[in-house]
N, C-alpha and C. Protein backbone atom coordinates (compact mmCIF):
# COMPACT_ATOMS: atom_id res chain seq x y z
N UNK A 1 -47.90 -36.71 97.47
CA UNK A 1 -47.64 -35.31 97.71
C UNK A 1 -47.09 -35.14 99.12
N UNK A 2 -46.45 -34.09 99.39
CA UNK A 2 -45.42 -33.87 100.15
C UNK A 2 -46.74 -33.38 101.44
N UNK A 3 -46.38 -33.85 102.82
CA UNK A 3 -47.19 -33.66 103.77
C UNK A 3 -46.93 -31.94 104.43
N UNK A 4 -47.85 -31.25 104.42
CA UNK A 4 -47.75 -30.05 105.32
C UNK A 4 -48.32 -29.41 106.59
N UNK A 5 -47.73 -29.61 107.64
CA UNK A 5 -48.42 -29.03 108.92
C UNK A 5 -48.21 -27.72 109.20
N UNK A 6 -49.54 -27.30 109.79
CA UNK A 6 -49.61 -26.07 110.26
C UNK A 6 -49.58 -26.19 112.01
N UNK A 7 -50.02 -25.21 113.05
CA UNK A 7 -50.46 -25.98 114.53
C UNK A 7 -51.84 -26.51 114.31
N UNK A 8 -52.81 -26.00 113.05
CA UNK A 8 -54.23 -27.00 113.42
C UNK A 8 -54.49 -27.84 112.38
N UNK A 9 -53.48 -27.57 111.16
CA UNK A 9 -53.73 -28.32 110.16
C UNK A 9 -53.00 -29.08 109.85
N UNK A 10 -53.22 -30.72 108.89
CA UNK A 10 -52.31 -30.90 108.07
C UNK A 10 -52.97 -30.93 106.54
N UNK A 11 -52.05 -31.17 105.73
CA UNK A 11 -52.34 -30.17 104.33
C UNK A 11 -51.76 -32.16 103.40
N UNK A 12 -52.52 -32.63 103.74
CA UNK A 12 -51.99 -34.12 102.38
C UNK A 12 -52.91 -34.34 101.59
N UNK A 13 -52.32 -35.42 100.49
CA UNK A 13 -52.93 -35.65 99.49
C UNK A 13 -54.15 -36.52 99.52
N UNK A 14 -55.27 -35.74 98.41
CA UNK A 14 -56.55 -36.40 98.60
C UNK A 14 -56.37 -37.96 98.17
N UNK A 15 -56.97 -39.01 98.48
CA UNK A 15 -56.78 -40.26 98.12
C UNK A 15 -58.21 -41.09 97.36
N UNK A 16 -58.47 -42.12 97.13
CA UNK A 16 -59.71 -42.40 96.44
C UNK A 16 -60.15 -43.36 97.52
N UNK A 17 -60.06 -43.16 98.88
CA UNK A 17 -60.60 -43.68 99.79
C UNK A 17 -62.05 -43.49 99.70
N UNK A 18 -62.73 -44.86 100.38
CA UNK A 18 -64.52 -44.46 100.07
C UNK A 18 -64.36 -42.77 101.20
N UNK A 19 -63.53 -42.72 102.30
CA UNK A 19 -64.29 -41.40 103.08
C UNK A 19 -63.49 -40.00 102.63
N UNK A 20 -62.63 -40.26 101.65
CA UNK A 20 -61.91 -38.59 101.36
C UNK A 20 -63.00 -38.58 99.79
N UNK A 21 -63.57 -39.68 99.14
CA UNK A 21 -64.59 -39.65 98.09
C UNK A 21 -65.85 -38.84 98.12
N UNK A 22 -66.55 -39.52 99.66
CA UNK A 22 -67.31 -39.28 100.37
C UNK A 22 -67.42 -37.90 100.51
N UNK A 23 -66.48 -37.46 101.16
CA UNK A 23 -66.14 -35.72 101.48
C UNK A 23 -65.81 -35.23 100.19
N UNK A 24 -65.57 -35.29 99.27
CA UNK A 24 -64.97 -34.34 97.95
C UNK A 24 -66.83 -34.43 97.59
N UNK A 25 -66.94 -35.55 97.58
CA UNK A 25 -68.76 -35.59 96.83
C UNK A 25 -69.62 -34.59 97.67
N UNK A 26 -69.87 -34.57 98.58
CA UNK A 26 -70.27 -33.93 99.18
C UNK A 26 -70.29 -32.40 99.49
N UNK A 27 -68.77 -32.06 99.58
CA UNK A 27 -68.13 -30.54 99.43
C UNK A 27 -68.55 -30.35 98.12
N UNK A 28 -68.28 -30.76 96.72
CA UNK A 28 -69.21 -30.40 95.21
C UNK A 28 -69.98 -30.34 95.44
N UNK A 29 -70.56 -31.24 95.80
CA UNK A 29 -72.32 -31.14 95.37
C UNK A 29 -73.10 -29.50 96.35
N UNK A 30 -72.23 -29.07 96.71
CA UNK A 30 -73.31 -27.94 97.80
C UNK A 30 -72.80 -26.84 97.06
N UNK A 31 -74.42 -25.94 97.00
CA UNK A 31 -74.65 -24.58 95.77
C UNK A 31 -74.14 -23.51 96.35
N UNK A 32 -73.93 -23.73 97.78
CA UNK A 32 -73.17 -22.77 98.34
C UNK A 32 -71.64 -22.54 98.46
N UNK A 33 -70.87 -23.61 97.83
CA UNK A 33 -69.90 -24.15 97.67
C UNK A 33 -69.24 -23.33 96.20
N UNK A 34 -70.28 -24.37 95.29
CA UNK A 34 -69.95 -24.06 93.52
C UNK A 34 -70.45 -22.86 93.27
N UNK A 35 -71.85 -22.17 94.05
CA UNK A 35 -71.88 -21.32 93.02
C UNK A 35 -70.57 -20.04 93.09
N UNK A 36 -69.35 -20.06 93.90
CA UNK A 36 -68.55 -19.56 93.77
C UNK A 36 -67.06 -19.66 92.66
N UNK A 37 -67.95 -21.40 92.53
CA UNK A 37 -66.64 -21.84 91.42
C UNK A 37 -66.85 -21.59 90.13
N UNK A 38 -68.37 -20.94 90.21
CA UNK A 38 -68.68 -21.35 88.48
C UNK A 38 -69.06 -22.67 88.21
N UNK A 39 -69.92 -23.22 89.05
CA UNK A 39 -70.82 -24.95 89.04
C UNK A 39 -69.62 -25.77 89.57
N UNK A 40 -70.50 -26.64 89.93
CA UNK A 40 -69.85 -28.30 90.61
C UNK A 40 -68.68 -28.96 89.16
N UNK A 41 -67.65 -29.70 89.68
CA UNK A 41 -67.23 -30.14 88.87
C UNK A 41 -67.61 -31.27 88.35
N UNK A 42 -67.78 -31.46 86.59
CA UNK A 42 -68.57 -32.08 85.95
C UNK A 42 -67.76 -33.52 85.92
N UNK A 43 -66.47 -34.30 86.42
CA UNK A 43 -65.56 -35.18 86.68
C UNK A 43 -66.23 -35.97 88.10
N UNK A 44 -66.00 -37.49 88.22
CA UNK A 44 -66.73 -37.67 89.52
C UNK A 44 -65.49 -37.42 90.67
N UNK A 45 -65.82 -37.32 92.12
CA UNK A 45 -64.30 -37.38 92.49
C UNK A 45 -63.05 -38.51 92.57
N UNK A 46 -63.26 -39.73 92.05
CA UNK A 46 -62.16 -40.38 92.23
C UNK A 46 -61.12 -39.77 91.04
N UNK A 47 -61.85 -38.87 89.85
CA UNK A 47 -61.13 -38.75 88.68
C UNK A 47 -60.43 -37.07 89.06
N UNK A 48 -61.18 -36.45 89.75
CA UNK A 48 -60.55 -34.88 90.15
C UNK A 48 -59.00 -35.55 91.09
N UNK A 49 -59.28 -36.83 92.33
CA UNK A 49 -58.44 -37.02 93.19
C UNK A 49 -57.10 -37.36 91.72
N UNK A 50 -57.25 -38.45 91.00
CA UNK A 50 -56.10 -38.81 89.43
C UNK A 50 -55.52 -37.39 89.09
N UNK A 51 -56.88 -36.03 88.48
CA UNK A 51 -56.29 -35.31 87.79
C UNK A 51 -55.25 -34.03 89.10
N UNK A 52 -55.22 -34.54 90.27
CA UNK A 52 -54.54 -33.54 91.03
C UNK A 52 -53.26 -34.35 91.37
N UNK A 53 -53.48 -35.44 91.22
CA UNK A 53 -52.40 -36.20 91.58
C UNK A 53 -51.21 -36.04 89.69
N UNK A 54 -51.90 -35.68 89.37
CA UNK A 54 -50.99 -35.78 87.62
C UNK A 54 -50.26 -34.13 87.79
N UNK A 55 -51.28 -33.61 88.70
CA UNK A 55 -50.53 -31.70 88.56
C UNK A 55 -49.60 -32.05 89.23
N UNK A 56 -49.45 -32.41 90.43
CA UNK A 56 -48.02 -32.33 91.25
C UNK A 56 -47.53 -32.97 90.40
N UNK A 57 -47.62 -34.11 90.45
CA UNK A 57 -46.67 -35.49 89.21
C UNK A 57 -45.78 -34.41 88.14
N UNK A 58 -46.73 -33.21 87.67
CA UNK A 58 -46.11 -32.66 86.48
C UNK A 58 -44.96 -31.59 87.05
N UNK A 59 -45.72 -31.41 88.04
CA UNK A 59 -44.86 -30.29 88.49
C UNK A 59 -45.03 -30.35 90.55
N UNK A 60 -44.30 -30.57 91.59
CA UNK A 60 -44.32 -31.20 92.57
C UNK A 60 -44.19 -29.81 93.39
N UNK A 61 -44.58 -28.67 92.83
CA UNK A 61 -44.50 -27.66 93.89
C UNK A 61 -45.89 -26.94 93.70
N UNK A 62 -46.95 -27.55 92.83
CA UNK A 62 -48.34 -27.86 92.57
C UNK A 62 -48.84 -28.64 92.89
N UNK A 63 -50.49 -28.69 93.07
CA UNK A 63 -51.02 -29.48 93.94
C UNK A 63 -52.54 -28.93 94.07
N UNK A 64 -53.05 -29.84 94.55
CA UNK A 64 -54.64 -29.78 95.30
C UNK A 64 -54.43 -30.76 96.87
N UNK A 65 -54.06 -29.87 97.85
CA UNK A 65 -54.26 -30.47 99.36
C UNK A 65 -55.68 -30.65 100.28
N UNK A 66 -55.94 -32.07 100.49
CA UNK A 66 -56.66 -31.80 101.73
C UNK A 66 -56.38 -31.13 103.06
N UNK A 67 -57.03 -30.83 103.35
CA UNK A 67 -57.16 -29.85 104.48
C UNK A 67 -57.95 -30.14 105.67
N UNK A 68 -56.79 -30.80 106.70
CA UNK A 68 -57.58 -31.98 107.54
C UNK A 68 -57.52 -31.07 109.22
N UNK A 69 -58.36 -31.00 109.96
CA UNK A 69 -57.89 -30.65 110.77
C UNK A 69 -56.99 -31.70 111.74
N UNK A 70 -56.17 -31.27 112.84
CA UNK A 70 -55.35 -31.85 113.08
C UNK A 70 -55.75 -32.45 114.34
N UNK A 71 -56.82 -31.75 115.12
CA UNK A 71 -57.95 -32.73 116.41
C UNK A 71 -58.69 -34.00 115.83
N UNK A 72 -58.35 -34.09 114.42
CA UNK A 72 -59.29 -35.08 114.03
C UNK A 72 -60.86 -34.77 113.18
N UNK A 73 -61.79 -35.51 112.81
CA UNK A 73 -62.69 -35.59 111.95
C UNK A 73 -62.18 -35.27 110.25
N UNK A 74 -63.58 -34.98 109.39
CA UNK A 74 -63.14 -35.22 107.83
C UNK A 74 -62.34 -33.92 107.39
N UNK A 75 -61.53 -33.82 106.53
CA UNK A 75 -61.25 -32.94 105.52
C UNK A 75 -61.95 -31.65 105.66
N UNK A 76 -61.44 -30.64 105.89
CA UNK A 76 -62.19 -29.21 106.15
C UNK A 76 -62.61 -28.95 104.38
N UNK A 77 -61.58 -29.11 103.55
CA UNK A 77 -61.66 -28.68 102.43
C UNK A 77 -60.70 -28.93 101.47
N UNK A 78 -60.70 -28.29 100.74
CA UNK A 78 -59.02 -28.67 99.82
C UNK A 78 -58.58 -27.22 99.34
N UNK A 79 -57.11 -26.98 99.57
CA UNK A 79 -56.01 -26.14 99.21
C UNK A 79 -55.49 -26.65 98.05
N UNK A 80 -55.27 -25.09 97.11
CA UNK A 80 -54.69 -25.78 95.80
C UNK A 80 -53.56 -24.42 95.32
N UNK A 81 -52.84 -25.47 94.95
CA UNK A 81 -51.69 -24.02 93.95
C UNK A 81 -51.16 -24.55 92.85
N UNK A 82 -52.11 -24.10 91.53
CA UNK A 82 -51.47 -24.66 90.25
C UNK A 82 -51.36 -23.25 89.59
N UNK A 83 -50.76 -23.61 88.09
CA UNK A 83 -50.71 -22.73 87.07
C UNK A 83 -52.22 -22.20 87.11
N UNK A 84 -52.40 -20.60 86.54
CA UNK A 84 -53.40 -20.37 86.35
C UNK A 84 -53.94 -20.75 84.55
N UNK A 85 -54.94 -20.82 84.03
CA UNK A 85 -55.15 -21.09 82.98
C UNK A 85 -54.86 -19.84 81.69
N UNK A 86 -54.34 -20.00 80.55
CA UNK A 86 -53.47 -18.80 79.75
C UNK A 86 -52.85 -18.23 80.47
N UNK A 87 -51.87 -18.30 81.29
CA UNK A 87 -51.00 -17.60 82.26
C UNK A 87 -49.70 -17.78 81.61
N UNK A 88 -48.80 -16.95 81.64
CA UNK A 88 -47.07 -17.29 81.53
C UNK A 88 -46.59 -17.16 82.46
N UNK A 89 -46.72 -18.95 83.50
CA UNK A 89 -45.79 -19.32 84.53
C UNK A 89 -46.56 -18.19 85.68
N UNK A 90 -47.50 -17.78 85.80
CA UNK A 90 -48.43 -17.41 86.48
C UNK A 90 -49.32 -18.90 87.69
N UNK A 91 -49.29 -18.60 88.95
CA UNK A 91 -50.01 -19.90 89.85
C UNK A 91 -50.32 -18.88 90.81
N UNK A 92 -52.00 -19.99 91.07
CA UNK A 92 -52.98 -19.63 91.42
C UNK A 92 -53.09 -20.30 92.80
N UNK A 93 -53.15 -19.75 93.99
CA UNK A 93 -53.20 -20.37 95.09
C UNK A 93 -55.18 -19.81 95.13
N UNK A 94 -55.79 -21.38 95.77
CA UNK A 94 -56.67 -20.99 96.40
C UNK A 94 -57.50 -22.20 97.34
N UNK A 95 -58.87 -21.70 97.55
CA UNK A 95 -59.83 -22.68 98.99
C UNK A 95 -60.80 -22.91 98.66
N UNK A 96 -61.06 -24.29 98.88
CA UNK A 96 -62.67 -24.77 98.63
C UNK A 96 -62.69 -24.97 100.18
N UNK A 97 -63.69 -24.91 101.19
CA UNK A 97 -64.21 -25.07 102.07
C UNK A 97 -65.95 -25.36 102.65
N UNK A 98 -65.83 -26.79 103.03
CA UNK A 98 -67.19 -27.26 103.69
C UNK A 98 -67.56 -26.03 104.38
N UNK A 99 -68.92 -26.12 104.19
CA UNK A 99 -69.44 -25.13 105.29
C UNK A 99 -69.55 -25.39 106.58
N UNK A 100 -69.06 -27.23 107.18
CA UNK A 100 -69.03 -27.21 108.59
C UNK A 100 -67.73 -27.04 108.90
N UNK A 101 -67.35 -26.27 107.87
CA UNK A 101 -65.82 -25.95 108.61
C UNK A 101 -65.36 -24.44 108.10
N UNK A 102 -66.58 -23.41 108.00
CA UNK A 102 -66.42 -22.19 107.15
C UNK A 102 -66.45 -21.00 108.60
N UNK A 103 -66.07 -20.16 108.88
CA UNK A 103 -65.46 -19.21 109.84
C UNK A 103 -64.09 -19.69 110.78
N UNK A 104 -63.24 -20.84 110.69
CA UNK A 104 -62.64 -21.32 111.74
C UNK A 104 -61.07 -20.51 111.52
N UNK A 105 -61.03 -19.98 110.17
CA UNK A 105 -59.45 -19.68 109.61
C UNK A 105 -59.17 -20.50 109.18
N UNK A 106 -59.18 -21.42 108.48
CA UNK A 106 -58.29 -22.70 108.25
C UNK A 106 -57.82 -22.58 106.74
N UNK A 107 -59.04 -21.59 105.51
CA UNK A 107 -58.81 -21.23 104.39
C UNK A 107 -57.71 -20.53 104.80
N UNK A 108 -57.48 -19.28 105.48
CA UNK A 108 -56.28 -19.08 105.68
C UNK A 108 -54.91 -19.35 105.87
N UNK A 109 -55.21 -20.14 107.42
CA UNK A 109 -54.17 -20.73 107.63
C UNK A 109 -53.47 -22.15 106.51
N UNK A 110 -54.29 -22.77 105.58
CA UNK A 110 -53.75 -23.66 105.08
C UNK A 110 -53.09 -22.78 103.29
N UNK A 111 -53.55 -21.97 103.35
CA UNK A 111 -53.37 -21.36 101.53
C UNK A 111 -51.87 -20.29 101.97
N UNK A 112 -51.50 -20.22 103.45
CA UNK A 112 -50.51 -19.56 103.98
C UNK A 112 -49.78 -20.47 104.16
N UNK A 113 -49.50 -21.43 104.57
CA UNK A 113 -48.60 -22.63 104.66
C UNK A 113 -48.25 -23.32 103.15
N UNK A 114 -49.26 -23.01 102.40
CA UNK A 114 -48.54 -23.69 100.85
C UNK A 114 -48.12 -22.78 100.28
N UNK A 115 -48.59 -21.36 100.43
CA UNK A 115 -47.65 -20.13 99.74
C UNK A 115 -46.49 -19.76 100.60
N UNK A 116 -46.44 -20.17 101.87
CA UNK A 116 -45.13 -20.31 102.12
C UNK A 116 -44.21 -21.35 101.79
N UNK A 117 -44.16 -22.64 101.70
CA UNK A 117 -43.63 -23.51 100.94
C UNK A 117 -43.21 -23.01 99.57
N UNK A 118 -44.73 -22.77 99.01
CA UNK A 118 -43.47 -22.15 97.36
C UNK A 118 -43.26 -20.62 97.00
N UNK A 119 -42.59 -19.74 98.58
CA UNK A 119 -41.55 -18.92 98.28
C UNK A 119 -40.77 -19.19 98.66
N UNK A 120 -40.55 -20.21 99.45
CA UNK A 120 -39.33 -21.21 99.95
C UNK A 120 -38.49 -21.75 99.02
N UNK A 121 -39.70 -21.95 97.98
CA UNK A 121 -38.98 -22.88 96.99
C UNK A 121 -38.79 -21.78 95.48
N UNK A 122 -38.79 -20.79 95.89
CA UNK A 122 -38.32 -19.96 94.68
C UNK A 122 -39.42 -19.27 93.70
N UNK A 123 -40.62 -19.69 94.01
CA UNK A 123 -41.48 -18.88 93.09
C UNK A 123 -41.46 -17.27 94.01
N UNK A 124 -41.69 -16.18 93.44
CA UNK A 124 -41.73 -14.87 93.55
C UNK A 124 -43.10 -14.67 93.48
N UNK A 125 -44.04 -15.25 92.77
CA UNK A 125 -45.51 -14.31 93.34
C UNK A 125 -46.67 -15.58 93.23
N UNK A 126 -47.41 -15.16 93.65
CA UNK A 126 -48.87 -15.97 93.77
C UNK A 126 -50.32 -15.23 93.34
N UNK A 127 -50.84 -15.72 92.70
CA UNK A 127 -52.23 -15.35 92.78
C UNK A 127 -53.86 -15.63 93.18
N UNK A 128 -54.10 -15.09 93.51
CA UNK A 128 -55.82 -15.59 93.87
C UNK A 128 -57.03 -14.65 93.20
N UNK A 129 -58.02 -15.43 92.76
CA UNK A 129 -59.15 -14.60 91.92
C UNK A 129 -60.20 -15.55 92.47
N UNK A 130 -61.27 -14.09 92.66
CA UNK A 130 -62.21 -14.52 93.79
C UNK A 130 -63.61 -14.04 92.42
N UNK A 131 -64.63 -15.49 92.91
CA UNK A 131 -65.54 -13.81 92.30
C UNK A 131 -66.61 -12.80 93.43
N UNK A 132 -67.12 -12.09 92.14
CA UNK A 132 -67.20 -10.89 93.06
C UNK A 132 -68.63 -10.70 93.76
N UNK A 133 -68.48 -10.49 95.14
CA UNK A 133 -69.51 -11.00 95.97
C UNK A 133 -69.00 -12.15 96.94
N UNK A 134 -68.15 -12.86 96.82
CA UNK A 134 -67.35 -13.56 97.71
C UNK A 134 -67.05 -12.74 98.86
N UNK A 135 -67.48 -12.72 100.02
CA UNK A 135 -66.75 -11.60 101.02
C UNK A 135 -65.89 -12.50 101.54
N UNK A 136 -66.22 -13.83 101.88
CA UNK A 136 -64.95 -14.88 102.95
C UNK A 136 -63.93 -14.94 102.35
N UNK A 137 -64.00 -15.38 101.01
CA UNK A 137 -62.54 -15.57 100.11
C UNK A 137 -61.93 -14.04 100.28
N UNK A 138 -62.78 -12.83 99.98
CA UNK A 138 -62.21 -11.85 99.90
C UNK A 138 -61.04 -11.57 101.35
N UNK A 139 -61.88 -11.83 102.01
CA UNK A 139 -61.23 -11.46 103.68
C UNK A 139 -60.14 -12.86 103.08
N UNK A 140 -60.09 -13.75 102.91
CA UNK A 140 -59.07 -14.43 103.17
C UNK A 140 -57.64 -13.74 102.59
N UNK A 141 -57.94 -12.95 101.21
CA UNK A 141 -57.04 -12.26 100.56
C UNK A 141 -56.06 -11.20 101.39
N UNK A 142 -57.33 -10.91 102.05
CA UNK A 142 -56.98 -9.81 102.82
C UNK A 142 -56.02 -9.85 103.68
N UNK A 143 -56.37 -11.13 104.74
CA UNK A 143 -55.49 -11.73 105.86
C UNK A 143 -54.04 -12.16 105.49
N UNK A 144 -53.91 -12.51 104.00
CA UNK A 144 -52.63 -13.32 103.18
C UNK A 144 -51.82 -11.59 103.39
N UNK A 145 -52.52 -10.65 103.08
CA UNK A 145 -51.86 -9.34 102.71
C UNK A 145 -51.40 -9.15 101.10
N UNK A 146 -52.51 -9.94 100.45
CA UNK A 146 -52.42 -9.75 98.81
C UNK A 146 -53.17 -8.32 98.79
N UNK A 147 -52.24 -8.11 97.31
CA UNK A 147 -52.58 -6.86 97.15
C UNK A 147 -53.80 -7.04 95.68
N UNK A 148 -54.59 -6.55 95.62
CA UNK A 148 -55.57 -6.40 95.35
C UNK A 148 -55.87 -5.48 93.34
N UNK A 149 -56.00 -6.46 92.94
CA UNK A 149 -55.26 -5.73 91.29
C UNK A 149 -56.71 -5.25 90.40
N UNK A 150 -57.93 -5.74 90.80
CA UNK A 150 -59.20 -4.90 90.36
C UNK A 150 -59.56 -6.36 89.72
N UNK A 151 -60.75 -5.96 89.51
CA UNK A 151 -61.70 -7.07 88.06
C UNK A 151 -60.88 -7.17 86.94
N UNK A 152 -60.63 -8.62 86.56
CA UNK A 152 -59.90 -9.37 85.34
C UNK A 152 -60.98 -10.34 84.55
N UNK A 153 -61.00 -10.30 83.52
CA UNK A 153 -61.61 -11.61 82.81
C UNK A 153 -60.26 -13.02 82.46
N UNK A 154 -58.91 -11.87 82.33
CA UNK A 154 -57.69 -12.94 81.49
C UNK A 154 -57.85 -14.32 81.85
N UNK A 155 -58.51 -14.76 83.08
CA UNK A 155 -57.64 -16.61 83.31
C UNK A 155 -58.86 -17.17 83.29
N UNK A 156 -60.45 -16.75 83.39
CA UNK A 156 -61.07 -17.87 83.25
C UNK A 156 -62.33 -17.52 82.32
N UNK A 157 -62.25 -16.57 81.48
CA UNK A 157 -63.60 -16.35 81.09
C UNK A 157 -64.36 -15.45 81.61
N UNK A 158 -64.56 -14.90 82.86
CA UNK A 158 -65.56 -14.58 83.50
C UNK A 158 -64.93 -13.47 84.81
N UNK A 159 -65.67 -12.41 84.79
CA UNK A 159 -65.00 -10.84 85.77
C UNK A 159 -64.61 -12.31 87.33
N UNK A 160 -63.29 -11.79 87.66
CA UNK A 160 -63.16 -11.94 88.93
C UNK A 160 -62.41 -11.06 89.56
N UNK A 161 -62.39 -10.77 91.12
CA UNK A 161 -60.91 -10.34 91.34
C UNK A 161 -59.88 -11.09 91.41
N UNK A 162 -58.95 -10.31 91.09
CA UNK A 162 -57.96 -10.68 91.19
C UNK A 162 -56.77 -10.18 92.54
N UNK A 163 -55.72 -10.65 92.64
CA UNK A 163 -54.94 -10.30 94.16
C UNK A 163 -54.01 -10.92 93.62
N UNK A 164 -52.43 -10.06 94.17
CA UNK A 164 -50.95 -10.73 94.04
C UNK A 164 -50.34 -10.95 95.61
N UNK A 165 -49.68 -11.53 95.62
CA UNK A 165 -49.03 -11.54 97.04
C UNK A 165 -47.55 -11.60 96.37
N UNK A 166 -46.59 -11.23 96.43
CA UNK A 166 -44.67 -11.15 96.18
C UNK A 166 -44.34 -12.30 97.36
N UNK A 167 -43.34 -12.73 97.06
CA UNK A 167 -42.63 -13.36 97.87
C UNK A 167 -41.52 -12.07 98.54
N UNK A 168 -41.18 -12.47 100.05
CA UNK A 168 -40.82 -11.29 100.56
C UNK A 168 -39.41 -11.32 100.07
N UNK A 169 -39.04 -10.13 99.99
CA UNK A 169 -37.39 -10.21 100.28
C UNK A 169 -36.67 -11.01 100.72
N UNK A 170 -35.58 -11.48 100.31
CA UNK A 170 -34.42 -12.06 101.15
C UNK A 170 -34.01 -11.83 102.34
């Protein structure tokens, strides 16, 4: 996957290294983490690192990025922008973030650097669905300047919000 810098971040692909393993295991396993995802993922991580590496593969302006800071130490978290699920050509930008790396901006700043990349590259809108009670994700929405479309069940089963952001004008 294609490398992305911000000034504090860079944004590359997770690998099945024992320490980006290490950190994905770790970022799952915490309830403060999943219980926003709807539980830990039931895949171990060397097989989540395969199935993100097959989304870009399918489509290369998709992805799941680590999210490294750029002074150094582990992976803040991972940035992702795929199709949303029952969507038509509908993608879902969003942030998993460690909690030793939760108030710094970096959900921001890194989910702004890949939604800028793909209005660069021609997609026109993005989405994010938070659930509800999330205030950090919410504020992150906020900071993107998505606009804010109410409670949806359509993409996963279950009430979230939802938020659009447009790609700007020409």
């Amino acid at each position: 996957m294609e490398l992305l810098c911000t000034d504090r971040l860079r944004l590359r692909a997770w690998t099945t290294g024992d320490a980006d393993l290490a950190r994905l295991a770790d970022l799952y396993s915490r309830d403060e983490v999943t219980c926003w995802l709807g539980g830990a993922p039931t895949v171990p991580p060397a097989e989540l690192v395969e199935r993100w590496r097959l989304v870009h593969e399918l489509d290369p302006a998709h992805g799941c990025w680590a999210i490294e800071p750029r002074g150094g130490g582990p992976p803040a978290g991972t940035v992702l922008l795929k199709p949303l699920p029952q969507g038509v050509g509908e993608v879902e930008v969003g942030w998993h973030l460690h909690p030793d790396s939760w108030r710094r901006g970096y959900a921001t700043e890194a989910a702004r650097a890949v939604v800028d990349r793909a209005f660069d590259d021609g997609l026109l809108e993005v989405y994010a669905v938070v659930r509800p009670g999330n205030e950090a994700s919410l504020r992150v929405c906020e900071k993107l300047g998505m606009q804010p479309l109410g409670r949806t069940t359509r993409w996963y089963g279950t009430e979230l919000e939802a938020f659009r952001l447009e790609a700007p004008p020409d």
